[in-house]
Protein backbone atom coordinates (compact mmCIF):
# COMPACT_ATOMS: atom_id res chain seq x y z
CA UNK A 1 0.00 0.00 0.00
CA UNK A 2 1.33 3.33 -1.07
CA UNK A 3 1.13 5.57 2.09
CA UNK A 4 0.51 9.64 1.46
CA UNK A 5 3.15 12.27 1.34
CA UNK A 6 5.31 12.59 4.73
CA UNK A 7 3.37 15.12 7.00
CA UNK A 8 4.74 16.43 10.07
CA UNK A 9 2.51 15.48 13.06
CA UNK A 10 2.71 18.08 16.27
CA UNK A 11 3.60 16.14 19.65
CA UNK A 12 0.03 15.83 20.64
CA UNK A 13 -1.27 13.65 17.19
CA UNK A 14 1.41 11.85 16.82
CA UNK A 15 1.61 10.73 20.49
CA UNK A 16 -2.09 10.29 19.91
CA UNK A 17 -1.80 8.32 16.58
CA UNK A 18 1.15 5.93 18.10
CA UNK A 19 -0.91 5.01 20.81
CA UNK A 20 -4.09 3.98 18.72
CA UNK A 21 -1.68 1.51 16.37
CA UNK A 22 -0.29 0.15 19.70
CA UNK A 23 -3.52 -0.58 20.54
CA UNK A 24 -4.38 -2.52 17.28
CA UNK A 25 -1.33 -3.89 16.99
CA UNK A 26 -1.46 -5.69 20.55
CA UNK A 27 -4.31 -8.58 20.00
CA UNK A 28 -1.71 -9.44 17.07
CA UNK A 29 0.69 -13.07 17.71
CA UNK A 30 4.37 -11.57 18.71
CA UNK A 31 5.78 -12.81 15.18
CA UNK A 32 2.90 -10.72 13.36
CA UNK A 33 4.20 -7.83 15.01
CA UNK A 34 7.42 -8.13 14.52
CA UNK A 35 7.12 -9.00 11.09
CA UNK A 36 4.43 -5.75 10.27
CA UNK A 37 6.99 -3.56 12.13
CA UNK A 38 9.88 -4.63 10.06
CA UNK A 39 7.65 -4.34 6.93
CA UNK A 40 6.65 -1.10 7.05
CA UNK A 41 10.41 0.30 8.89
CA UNK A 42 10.51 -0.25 11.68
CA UNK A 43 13.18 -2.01 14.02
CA UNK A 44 11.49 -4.91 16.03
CA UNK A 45 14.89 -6.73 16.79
CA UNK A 46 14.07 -8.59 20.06
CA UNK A 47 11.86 -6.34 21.01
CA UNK A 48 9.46 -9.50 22.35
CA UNK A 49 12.21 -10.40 24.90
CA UNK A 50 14.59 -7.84 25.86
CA UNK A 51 14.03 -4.80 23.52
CA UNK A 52 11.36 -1.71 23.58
CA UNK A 53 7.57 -2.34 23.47
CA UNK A 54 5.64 -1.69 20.44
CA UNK A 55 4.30 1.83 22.00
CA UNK A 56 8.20 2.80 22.11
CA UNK A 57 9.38 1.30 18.70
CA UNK A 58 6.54 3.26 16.97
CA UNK A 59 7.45 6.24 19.09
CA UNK A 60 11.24 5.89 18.00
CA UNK A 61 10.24 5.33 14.46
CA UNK A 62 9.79 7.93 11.47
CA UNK A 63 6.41 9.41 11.47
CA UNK A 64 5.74 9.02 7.74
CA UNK A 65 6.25 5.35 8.00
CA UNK A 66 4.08 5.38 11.30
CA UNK A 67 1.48 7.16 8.96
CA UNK A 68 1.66 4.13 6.27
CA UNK A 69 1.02 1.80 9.05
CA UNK A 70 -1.58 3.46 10.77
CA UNK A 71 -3.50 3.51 7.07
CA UNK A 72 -2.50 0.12 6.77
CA UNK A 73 -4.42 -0.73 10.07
CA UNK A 74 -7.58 1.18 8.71
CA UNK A 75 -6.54 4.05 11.20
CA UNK A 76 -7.66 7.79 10.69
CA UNK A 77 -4.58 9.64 10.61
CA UNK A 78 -4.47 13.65 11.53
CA UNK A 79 -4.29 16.12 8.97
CA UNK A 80 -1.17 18.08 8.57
CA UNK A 81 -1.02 20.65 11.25
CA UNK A 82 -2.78 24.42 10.02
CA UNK A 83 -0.75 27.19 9.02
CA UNK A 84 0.80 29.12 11.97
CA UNK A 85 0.15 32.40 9.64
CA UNK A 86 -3.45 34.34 10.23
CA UNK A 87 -5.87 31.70 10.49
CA UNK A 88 -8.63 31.54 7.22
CA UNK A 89 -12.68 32.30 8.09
CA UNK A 90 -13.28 28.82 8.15
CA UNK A 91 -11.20 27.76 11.28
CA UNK A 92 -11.78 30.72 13.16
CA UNK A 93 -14.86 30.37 15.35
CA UNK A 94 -16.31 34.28 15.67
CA UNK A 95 -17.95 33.74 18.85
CA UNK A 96 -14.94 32.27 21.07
CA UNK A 97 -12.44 34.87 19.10
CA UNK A 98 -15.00 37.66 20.57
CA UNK A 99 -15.17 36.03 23.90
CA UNK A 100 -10.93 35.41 24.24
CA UNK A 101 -10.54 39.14 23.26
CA UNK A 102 -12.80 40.32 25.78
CA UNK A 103 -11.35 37.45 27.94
CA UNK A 104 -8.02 39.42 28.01
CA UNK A 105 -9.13 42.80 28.17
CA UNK A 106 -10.80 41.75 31.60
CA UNK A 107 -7.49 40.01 32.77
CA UNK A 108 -5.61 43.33 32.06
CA UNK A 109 -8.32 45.22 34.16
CA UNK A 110 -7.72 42.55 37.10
CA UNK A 111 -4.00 43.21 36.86
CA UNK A 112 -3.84 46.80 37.02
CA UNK A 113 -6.37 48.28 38.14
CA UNK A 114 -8.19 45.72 40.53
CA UNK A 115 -10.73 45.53 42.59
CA UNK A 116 -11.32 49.21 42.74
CA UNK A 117 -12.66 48.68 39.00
CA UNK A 118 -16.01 48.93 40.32
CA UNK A 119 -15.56 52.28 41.79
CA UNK A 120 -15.92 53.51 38.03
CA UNK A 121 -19.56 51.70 37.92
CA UNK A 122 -23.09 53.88 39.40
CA UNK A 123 -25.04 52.10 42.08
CA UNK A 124 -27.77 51.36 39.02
CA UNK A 125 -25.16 50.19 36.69
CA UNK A 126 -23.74 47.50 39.79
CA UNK A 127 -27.52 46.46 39.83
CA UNK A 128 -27.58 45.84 36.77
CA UNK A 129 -24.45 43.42 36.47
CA UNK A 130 -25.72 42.03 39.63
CA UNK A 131 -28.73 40.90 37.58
CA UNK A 132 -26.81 39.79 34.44
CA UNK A 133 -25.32 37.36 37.05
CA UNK A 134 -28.55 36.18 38.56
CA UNK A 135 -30.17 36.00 35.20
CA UNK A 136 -26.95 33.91 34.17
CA UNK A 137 -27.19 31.48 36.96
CA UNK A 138 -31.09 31.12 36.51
CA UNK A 139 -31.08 30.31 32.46
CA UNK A 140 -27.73 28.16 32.57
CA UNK A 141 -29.36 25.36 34.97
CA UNK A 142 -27.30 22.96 36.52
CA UNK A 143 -24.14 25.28 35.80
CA UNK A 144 -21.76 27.04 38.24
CA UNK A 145 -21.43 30.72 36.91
CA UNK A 146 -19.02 32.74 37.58
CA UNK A 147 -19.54 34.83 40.53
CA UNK A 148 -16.71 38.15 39.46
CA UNK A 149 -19.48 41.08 38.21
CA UNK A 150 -16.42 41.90 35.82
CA UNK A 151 -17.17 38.58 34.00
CA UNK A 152 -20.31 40.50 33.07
CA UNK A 153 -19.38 43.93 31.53
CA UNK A 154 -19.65 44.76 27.91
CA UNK A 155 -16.92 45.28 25.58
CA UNK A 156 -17.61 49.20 25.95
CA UNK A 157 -17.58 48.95 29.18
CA UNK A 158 -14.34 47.65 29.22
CA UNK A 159 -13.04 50.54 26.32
CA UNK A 160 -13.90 52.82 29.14
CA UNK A 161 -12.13 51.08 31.74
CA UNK A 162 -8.57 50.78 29.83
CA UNK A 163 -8.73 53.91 28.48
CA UNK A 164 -10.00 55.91 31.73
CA UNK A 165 -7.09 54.07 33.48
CA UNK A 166 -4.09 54.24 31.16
CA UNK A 167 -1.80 55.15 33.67
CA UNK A 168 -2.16 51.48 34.68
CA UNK A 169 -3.02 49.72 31.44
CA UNK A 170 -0.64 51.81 29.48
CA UNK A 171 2.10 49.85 30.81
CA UNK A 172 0.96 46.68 29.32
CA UNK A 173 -0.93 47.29 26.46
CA UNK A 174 1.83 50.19 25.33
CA UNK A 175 0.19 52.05 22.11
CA UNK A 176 -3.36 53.88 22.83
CA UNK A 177 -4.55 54.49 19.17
CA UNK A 178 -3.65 50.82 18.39
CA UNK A 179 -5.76 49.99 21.45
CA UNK A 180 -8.51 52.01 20.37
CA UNK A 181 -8.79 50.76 17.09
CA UNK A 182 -9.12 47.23 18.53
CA UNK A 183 -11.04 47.91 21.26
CA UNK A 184 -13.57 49.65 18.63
CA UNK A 185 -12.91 46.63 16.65
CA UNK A 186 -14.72 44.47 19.54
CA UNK A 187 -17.16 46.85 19.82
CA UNK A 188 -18.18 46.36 15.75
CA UNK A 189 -18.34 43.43 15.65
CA UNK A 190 -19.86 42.54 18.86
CA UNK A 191 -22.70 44.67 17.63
CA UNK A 192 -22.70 43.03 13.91
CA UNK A 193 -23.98 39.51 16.34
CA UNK A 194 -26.32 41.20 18.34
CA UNK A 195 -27.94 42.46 15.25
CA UNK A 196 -27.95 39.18 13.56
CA UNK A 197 -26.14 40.20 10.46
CA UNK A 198 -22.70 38.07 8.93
CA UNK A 199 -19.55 38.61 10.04
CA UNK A 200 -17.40 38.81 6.82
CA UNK A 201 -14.11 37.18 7.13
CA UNK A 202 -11.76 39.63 7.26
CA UNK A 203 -13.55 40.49 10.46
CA UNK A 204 -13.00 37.49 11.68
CA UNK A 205 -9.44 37.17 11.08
CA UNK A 206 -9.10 40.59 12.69
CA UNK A 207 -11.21 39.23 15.65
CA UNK A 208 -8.54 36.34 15.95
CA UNK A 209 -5.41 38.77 15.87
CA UNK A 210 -6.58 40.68 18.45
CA UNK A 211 -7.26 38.36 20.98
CA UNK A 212 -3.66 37.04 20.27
CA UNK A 213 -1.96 40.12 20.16
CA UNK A 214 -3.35 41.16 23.76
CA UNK A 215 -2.46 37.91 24.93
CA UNK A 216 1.10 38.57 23.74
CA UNK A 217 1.46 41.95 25.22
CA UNK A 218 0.34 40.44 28.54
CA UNK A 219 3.00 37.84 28.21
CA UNK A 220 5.32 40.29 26.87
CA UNK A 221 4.80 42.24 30.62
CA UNK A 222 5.37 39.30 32.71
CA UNK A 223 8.51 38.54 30.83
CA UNK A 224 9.77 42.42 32.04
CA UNK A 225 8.32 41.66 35.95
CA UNK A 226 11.16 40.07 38.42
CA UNK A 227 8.08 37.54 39.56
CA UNK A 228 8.18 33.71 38.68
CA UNK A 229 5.66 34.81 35.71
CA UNK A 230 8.46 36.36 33.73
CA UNK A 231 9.76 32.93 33.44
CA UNK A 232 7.18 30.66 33.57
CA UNK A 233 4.26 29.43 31.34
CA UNK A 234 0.77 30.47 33.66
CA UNK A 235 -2.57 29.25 33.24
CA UNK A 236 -5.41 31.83 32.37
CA UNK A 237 -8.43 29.97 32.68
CA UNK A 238 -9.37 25.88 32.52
CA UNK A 239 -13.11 26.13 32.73
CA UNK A 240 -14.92 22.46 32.43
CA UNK A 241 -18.33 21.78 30.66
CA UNK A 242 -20.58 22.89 33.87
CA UNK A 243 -18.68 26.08 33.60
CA UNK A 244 -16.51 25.20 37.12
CA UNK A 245 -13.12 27.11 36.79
CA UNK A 246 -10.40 24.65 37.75
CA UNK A 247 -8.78 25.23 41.13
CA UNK A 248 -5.21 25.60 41.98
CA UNK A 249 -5.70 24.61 45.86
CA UNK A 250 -7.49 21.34 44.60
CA UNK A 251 -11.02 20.67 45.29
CA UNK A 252 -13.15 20.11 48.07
CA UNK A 253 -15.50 16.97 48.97
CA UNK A 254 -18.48 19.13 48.73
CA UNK A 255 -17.61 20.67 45.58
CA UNK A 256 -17.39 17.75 43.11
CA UNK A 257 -20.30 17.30 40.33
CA UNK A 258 -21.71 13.96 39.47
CA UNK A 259 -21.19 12.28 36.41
CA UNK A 260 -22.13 9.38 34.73
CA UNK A 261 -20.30 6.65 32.94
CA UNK A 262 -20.03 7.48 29.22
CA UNK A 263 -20.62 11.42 29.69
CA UNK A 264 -18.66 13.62 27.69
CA UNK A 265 -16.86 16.76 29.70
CA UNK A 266 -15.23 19.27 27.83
CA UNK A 267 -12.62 21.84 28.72
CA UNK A 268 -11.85 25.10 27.36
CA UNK A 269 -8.26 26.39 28.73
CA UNK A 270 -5.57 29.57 28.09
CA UNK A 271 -2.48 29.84 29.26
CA UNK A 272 0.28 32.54 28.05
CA UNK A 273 4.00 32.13 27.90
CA UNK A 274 6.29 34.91 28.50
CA UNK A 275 8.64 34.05 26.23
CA UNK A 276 6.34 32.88 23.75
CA UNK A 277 7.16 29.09 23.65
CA UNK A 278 5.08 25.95 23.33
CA UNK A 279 2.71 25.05 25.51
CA UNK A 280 1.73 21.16 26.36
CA UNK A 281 -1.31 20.84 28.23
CA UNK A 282 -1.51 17.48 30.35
CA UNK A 283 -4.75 15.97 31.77
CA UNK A 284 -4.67 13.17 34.61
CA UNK A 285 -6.64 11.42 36.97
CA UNK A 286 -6.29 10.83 40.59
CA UNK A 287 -8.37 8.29 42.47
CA UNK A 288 -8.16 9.45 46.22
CA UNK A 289 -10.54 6.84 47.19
CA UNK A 290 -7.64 4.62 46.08
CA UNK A 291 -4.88 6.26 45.08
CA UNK A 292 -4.63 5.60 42.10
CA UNK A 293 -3.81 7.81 39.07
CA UNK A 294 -4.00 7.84 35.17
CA UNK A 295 -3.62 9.62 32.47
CA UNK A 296 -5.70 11.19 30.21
CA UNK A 297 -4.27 13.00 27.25
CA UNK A 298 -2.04 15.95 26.09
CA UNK A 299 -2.89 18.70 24.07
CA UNK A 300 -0.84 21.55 22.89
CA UNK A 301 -0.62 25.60 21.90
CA UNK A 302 -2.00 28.74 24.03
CA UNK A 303 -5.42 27.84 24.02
CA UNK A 304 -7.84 24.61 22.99
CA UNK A 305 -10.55 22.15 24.41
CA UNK A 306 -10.29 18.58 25.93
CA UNK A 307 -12.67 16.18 25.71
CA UNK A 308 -12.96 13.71 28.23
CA UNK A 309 -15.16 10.48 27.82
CA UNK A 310 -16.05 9.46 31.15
CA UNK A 311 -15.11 5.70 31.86
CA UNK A 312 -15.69 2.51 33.96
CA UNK A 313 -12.20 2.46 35.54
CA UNK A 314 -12.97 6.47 36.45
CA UNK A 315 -15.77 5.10 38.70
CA UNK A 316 -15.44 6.93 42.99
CA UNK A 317 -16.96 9.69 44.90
CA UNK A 318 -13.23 11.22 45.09
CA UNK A 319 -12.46 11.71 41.31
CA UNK A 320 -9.47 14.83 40.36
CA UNK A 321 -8.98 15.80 37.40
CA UNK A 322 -5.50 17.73 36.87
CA UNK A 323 -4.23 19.81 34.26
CA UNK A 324 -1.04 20.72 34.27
CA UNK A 325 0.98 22.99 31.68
CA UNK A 326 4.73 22.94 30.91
CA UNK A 327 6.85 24.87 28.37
CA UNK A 328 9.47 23.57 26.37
CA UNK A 329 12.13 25.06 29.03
CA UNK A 330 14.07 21.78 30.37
CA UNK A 331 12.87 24.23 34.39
CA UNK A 332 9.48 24.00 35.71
CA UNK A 333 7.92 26.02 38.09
CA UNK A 334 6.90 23.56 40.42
CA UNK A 335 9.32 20.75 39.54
CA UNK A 336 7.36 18.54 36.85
CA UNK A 337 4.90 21.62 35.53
CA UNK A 338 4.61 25.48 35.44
CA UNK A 339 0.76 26.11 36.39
CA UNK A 340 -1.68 23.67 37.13
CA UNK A 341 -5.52 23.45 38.10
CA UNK A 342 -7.94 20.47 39.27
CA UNK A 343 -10.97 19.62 39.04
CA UNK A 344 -13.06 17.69 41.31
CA UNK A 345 -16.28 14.94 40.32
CA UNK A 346 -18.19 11.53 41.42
CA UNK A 347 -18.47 9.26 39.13
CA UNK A 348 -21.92 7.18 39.60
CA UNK A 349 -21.16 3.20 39.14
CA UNK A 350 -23.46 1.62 36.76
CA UNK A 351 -26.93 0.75 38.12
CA UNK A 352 -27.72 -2.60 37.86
CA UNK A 353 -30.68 -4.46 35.58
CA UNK A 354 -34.02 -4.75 38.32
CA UNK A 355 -34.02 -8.36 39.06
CA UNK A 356 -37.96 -9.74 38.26
């Protein structure tokens, strides 16, 4: 079988893709294995007595003759990874773009100006963020909002904020016309959704630079700041499925929601880089009903979503679910990872059939 071109797989899909041909390789007879590894490149010398396993041979082996082989086994094999350049319309989701650019506008407020944010805000104008929030928690049943009232000001609200405040933004965000003209940007096209007309896609692309570029410019302060965030990758947010922000002091027994075998959770995480380097996102399992752990999955960049298919082996009332982050720096911040957050469920055992 003639396999396609050679594609370059990032860490995450080919870690992903060697681990699904280990999987259908391993019902195989040891000579079958040895002899398909050979066949399509690979070096299987001995590897049934003394040598690697089959998960490490693949691992060790090129990736466009781990491609051929995955085909081989009927395996779907990622497409080549998108071009790092300005994303096209059809990748870039308008909604999240809006919602990550707002996302760090609102994390620049935190850091410079603070708490006293609210000071800017009429008694009528709290009330009515106060009732965005109970409105929120009503209509999104069976999900923990976020209880910050800054989650819940407009983009112009925020335009007023950075720019009333520059003496504290300024620092960070460095150029106020540039600011302007994305902060007006926001504001356009935040209005184009409201109103129910298209967002054409060089609005979109613009959408998606912007909520890059302020990430950058935050990362770009922390890199200047003699804290451990000028040299460390930090998590922005990890929110899960119910909307629960992940916790860095681990999770309570009274906090953890219940799940069922065979749900789907997914997670929607940032995380910024001073120095701009890659980011690999880690998800495990911890069992403290019996210590146990177990690992989930990787995935990789500034920002992405995780989806985690709920299992039988995931079954106790005392369920964490880590994520960790690490850069490509050979020094961690806390020894094995730079920033990490956990999240904390019950996972219901199956019910048994009624007996008649």
């Amino acid at each position: 079988m003639k396999a396609d071109p050679p594609q370059q797989l990032n860490r995450s899909d080919h870690y992903n893709l060697v681990i699904s041909v280990r999987d259908a390789m391993d019902p195989m007879r040891g000579d079958d294995q040895s002899l398909l590894l050979v066949h399509f490149g690979f070096s299987a010398l001995g590897f049934n007595f003394e040598g690697p396993s089959i998960g490490e041979v693949l691992m060790q082996g090129r990736q466009d003759d781990l491609v051929a082989l995955a085909q081989h086994l009927n395996i779907e094999v990622p497409g080549p990874p998108a071009d790092p350049g300005i994303p096209t319309a059809y990748v870039v989701d308008i909604y999240s773009q809006l919602v990550a650019a707002e996302t760090a506008f609102r994390e620049i407020v935190r850091a410079t100006i603070g708490p006293t944010w609210i000071d800017d805000f009429t008694a009528d104008k709290v009330e009515g963020l106060e009732a965005k929030r109970t409105e929120e928690d009503k209509r999104r049943d069976g999900v923990s909002v976020s209880q910050d009232l800054l989650d819940y000001t407009e983009a112009f609200h925020l335009k007023s904020l950075v720019l009333k405040h520059w003496d504290k933004t300024g620092p960070i965000l460095d150029d106020k016309k540039r600011t302007e003209v994305y902060l007006n940007a926001m504001l356009d096209v935040r209005n184009t959704i409201a109103h129910a007309r298209p967002v054409v896609p060089h609005e979109r692309q613009l959408l998606a630079g912007i909520a890059g570029q302020i990430q950058n410019l935050i990362s770009v302060y922390r890199s200047g700041s003699e804290t451990a965030d000028a040299y460390y990758a930090s998590i922005n947010y990890a929110r899960d499925s119910f909307g629960v922000e992940g916790r860095r002091d681990g999770v309570g027994s009274g906090d953890r929601k219940r799940l069922k075998i065979g749900q789907v959770i997914e997670f929607d995480f940032s995380a910024t880089d001073p120095h701009d380097r890659e980011i690999e996102w880690t998800f495990s399992i911890y069992d403290n009903g019996r210590s146990r752990s177990g690992h989930l999955g990787i995935a990789l960049g500034p920002s992405a979503t995780f989806l985690w298919t709920v299992g039988e082996e995931e079954v106790g009332e005392q369920i964490d679910l880590w994520v960790s982050i690490a850069n490509e720096s050979p020094y961690q911040r806390n020894g094995t990872c730079d920033d990490r957050v956990c999240f904390g469920y019950s996972v219901s055992p199956p019910v048994p059939p009624r007996s008649r």
